[in-house]
N, C-alpha and C. Protein backbone atom coordinates (compact mmCIF):
# COMPACT_ATOMS: atom_id res chain seq x y z
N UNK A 1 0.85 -1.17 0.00
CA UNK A 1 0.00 0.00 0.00
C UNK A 1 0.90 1.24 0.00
N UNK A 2 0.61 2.05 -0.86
CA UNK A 2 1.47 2.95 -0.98
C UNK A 2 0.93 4.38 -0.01
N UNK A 3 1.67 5.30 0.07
CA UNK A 3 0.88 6.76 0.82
C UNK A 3 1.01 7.79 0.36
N UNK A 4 0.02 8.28 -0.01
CA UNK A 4 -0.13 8.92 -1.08
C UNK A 4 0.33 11.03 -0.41
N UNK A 5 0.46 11.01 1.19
CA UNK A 5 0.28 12.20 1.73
C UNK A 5 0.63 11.38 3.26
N UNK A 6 0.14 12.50 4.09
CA UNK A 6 -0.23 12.51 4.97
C UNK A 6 -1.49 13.35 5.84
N UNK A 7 -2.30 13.33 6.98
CA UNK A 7 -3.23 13.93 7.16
C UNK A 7 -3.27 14.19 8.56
N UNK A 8 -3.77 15.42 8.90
CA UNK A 8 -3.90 15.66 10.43
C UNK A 8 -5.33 16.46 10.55
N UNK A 9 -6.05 16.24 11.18
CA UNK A 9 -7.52 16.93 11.60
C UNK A 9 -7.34 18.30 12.17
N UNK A 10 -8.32 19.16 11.33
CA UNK A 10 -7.86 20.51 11.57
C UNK A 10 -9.02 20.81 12.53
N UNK A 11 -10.37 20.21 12.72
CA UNK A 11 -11.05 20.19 13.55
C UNK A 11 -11.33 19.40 14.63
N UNK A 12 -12.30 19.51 15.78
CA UNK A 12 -12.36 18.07 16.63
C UNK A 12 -12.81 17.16 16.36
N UNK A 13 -12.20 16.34 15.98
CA UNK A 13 -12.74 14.95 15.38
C UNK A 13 -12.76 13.98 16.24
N UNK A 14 -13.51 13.17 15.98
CA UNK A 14 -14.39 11.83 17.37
C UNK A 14 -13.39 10.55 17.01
N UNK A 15 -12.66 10.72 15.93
CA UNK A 15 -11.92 9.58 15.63
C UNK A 15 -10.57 9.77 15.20
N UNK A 16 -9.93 10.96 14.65
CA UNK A 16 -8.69 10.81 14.57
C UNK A 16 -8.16 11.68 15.88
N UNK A 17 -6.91 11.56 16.75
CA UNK A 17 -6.30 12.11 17.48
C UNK A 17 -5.79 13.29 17.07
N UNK A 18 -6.01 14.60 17.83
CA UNK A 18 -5.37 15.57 17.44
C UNK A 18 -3.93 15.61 17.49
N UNK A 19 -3.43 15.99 16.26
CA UNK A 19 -1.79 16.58 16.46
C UNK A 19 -1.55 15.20 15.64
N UNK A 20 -1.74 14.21 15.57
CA UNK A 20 -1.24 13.04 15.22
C UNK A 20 -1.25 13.02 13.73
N UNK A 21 -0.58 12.80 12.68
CA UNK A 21 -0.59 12.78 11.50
C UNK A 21 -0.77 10.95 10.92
N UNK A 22 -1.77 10.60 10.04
CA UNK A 22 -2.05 9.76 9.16
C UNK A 22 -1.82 9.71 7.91
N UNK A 23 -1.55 8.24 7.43
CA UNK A 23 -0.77 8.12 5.89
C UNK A 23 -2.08 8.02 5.17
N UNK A 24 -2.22 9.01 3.87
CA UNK A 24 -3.49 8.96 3.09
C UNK A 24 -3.18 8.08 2.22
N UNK A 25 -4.32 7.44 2.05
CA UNK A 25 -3.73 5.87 0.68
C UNK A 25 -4.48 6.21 -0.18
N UNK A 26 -5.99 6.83 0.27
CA UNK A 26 -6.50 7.09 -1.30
C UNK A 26 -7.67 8.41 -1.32
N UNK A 27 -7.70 9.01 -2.24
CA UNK A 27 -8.22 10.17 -2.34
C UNK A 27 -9.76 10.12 -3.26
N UNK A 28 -11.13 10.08 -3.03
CA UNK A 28 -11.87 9.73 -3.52
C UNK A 28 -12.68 11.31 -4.27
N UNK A 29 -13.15 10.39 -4.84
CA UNK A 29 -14.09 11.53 -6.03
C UNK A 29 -14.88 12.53 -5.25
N UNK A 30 -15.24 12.18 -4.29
CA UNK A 30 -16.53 12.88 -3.63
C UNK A 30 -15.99 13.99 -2.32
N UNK A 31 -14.71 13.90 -2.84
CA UNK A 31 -14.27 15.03 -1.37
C UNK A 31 -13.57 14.91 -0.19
N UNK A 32 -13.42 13.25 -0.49
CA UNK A 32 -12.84 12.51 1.13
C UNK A 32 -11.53 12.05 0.61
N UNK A 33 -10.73 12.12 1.76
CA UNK A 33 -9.63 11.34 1.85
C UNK A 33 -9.76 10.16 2.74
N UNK A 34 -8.74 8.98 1.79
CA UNK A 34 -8.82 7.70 3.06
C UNK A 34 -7.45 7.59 3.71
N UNK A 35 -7.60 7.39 5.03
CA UNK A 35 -6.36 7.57 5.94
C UNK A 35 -6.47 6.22 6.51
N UNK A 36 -5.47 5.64 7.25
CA UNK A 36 -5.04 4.53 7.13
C UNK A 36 -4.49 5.02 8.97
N UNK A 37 -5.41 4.26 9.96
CA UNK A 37 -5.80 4.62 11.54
C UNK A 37 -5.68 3.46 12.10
N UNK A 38 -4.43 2.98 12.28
CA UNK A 38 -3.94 1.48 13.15
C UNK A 38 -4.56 0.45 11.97
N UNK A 39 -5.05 -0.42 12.22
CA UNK A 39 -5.69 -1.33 11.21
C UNK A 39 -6.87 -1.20 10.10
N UNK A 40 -7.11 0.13 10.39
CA UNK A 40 -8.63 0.51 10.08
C UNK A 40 -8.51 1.62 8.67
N UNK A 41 -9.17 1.51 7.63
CA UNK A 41 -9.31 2.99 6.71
C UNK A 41 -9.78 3.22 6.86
N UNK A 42 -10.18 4.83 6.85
CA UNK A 42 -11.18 5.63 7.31
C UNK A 42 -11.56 6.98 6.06
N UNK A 43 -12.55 7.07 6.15
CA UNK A 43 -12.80 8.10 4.88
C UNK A 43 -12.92 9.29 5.38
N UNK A 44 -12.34 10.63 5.16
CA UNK A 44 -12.52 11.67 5.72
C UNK A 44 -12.83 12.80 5.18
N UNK A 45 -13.49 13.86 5.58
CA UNK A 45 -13.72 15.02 4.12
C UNK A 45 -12.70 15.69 4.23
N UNK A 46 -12.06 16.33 3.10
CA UNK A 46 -11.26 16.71 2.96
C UNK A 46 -10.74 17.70 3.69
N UNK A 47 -12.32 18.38 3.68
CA UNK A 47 -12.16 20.01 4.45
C UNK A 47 -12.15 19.75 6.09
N UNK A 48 -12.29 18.55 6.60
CA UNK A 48 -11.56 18.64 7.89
C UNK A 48 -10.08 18.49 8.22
N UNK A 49 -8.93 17.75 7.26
CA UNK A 49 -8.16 17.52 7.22
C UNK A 49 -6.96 18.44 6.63
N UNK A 50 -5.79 18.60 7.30
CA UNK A 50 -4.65 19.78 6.42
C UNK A 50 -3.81 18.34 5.89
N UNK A 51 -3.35 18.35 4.64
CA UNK A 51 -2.68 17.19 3.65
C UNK A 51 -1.35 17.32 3.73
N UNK A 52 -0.57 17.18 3.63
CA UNK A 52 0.91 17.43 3.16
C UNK A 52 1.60 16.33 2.38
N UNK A 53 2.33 16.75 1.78
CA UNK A 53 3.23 15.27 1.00
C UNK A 53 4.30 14.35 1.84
N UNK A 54 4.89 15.14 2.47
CA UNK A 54 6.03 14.84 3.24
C UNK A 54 5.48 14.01 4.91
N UNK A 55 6.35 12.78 5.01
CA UNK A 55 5.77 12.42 6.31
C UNK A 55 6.10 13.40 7.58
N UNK A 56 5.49 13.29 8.59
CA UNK A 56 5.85 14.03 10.22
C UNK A 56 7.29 14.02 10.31
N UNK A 57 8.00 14.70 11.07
CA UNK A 57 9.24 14.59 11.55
C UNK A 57 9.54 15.80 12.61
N UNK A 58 8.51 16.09 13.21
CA UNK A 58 8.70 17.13 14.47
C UNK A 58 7.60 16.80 15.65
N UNK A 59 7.46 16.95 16.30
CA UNK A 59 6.64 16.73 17.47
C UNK A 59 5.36 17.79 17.21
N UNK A 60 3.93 17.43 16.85
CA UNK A 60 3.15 18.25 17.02
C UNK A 60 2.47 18.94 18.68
N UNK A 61 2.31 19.90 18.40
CA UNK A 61 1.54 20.61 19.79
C UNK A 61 0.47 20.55 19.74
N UNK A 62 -0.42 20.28 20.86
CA UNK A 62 -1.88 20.28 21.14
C UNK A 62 -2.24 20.73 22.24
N UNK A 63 -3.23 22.19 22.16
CA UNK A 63 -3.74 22.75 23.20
C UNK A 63 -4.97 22.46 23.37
N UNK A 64 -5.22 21.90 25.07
CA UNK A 64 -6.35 21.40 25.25
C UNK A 64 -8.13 22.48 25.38
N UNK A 65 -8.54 21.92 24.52
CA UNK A 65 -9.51 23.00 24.81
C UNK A 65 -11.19 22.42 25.92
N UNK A 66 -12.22 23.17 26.24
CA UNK A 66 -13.05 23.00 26.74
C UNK A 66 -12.57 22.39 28.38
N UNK A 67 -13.52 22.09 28.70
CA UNK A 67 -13.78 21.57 30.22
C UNK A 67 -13.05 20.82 30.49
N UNK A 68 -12.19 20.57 31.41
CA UNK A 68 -11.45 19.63 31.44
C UNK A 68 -12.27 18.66 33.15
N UNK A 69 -12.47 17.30 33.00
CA UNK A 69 -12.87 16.76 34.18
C UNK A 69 -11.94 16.82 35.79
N UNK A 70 -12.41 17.35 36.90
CA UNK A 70 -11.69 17.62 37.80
C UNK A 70 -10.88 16.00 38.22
N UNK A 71 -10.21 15.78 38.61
CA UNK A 71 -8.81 14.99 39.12
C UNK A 71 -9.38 14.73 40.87
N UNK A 72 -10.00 13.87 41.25
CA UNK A 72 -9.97 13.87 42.30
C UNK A 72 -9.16 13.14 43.12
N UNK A 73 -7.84 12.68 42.75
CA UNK A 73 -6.28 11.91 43.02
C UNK A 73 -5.70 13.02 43.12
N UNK A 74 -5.75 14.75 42.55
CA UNK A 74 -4.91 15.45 43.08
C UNK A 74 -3.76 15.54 41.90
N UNK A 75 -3.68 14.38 40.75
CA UNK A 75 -2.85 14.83 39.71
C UNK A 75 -3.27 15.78 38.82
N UNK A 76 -2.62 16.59 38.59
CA UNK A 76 -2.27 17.94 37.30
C UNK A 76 -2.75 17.45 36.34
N UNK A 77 -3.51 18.02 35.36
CA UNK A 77 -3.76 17.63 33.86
C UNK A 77 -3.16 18.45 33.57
N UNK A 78 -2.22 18.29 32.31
CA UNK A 78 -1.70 19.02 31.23
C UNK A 78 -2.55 19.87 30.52
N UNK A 79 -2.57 20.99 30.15
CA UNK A 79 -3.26 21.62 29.30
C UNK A 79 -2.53 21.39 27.98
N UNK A 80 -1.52 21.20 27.82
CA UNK A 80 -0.73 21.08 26.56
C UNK A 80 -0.04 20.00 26.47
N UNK A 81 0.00 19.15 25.45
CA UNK A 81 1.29 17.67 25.29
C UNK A 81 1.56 17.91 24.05
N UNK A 82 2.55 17.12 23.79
CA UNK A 82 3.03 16.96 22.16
C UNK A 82 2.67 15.52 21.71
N UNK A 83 2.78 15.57 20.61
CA UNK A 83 2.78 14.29 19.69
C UNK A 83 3.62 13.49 19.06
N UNK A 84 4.17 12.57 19.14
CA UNK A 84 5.11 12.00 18.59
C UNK A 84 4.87 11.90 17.33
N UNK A 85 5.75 12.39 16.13
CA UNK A 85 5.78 11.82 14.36
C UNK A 85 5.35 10.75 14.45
N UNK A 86 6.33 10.03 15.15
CA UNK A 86 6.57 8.49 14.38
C UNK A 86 6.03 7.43 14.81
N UNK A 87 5.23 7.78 15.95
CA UNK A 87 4.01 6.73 16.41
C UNK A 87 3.04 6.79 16.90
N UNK A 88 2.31 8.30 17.11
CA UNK A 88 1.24 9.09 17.63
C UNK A 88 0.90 9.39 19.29
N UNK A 89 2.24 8.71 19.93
CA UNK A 89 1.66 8.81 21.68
C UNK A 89 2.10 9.87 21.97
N UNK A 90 1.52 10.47 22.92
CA UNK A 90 1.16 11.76 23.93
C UNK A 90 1.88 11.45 24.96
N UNK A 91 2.91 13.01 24.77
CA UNK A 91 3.66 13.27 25.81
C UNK A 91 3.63 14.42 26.81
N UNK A 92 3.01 14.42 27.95
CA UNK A 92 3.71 15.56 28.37
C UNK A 92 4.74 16.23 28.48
N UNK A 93 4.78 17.43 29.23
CA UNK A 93 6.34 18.12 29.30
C UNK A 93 6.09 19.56 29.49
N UNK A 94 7.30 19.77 30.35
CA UNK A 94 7.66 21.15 30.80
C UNK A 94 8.07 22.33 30.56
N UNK A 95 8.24 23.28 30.27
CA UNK A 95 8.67 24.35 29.37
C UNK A 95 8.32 24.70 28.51
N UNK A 96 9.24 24.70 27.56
CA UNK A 96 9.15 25.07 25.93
C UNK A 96 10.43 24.25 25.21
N UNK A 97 10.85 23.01 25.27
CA UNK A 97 11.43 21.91 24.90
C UNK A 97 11.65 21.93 23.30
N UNK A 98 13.39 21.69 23.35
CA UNK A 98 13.18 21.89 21.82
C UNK A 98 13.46 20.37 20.87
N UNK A 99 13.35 19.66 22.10
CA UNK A 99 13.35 18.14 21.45
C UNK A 99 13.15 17.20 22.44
N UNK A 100 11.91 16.64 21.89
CA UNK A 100 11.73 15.37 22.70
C UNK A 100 12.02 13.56 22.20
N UNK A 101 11.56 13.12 23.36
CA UNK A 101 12.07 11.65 23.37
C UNK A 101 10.78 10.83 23.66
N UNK A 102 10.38 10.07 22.75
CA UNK A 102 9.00 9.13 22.91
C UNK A 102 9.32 8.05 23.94
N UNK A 103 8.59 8.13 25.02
CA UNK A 103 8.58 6.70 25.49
C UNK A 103 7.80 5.32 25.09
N UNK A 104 7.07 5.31 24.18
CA UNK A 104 7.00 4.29 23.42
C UNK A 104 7.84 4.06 22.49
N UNK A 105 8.23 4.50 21.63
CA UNK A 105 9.09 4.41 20.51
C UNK A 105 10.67 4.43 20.35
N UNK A 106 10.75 5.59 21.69
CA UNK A 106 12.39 5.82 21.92
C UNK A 106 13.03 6.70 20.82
N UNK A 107 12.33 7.06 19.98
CA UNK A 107 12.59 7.85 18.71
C UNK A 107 12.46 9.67 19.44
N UNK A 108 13.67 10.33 19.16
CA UNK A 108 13.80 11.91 19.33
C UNK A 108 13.40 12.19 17.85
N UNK A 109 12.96 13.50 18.26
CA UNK A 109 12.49 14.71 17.42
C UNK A 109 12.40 16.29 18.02
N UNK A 110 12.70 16.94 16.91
CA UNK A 110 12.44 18.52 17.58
C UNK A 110 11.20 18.70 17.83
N UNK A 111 10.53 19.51 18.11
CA UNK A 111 9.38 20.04 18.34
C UNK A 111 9.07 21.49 17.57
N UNK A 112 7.81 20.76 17.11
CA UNK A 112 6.94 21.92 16.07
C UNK A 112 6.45 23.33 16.64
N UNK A 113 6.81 24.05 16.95
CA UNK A 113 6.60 25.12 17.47
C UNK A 113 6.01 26.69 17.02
N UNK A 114 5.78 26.04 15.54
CA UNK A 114 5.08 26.86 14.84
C UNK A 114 3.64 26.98 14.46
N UNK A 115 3.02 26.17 15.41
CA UNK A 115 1.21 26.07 15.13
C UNK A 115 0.90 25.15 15.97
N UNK A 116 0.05 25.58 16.78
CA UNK A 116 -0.88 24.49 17.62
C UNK A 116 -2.18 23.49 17.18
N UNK A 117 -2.32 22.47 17.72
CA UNK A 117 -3.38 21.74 17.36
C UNK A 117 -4.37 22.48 18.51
């Protein structure tokens, strides 16, 4: 299967993860792109999605929006995490970091710092 792009949801979507970028395999007549979501294709309209040719290779940012559920353990929610390129898990972190380290993957990358999810 080849990939034809890549895709990231420019809105809130119920099924793709924000910040996380997907390999597009096929581009249909009617407006949708199909993205390729762990085992699953998925058809998407176009106009929710930003395309690019080139795969991920920076850490996306995601600012959390709306209500967040209160913590009654007393742990911190992040308002902000990044995204790993190269395998989509969510990281927290401190500062303004100019490269992180996936703990699933073990794979470094800089961090995208030019647009928020």
């Amino acid at each position: 299967m080849s990939t034809m792009g890549w895709a990231r949801c420019t809105t809130n979507s119920d099924v793709l993860r924000r910040g996380a970028w997907y390999p597009v395999i096929e581009e249909t007549g009617d407006g949708h792109v199909v993205v390729q979501m762990d085992q699953q294709r998925l058809s998407i309209s176009r106009g929710d999605v930003r395309v690019r040719a080139e795969p991920p290779d920076r850490w996306s940012i995601v600012v959390r929006t709306g209500v967040m559920r209160p913590t009654w353990s007393g742990v911190k929610v992040a308002n902000t995490y990044a995204v790993c390129p190269h395998c989509r898990e969510r990281k927290e972190f401190d500062g303004k970091p100019e490269v992180l380290e996936c703990v699933r993957c073990r794979k470094t990358a800089p961090v995208d710092w030019s647009e928020t999810c």
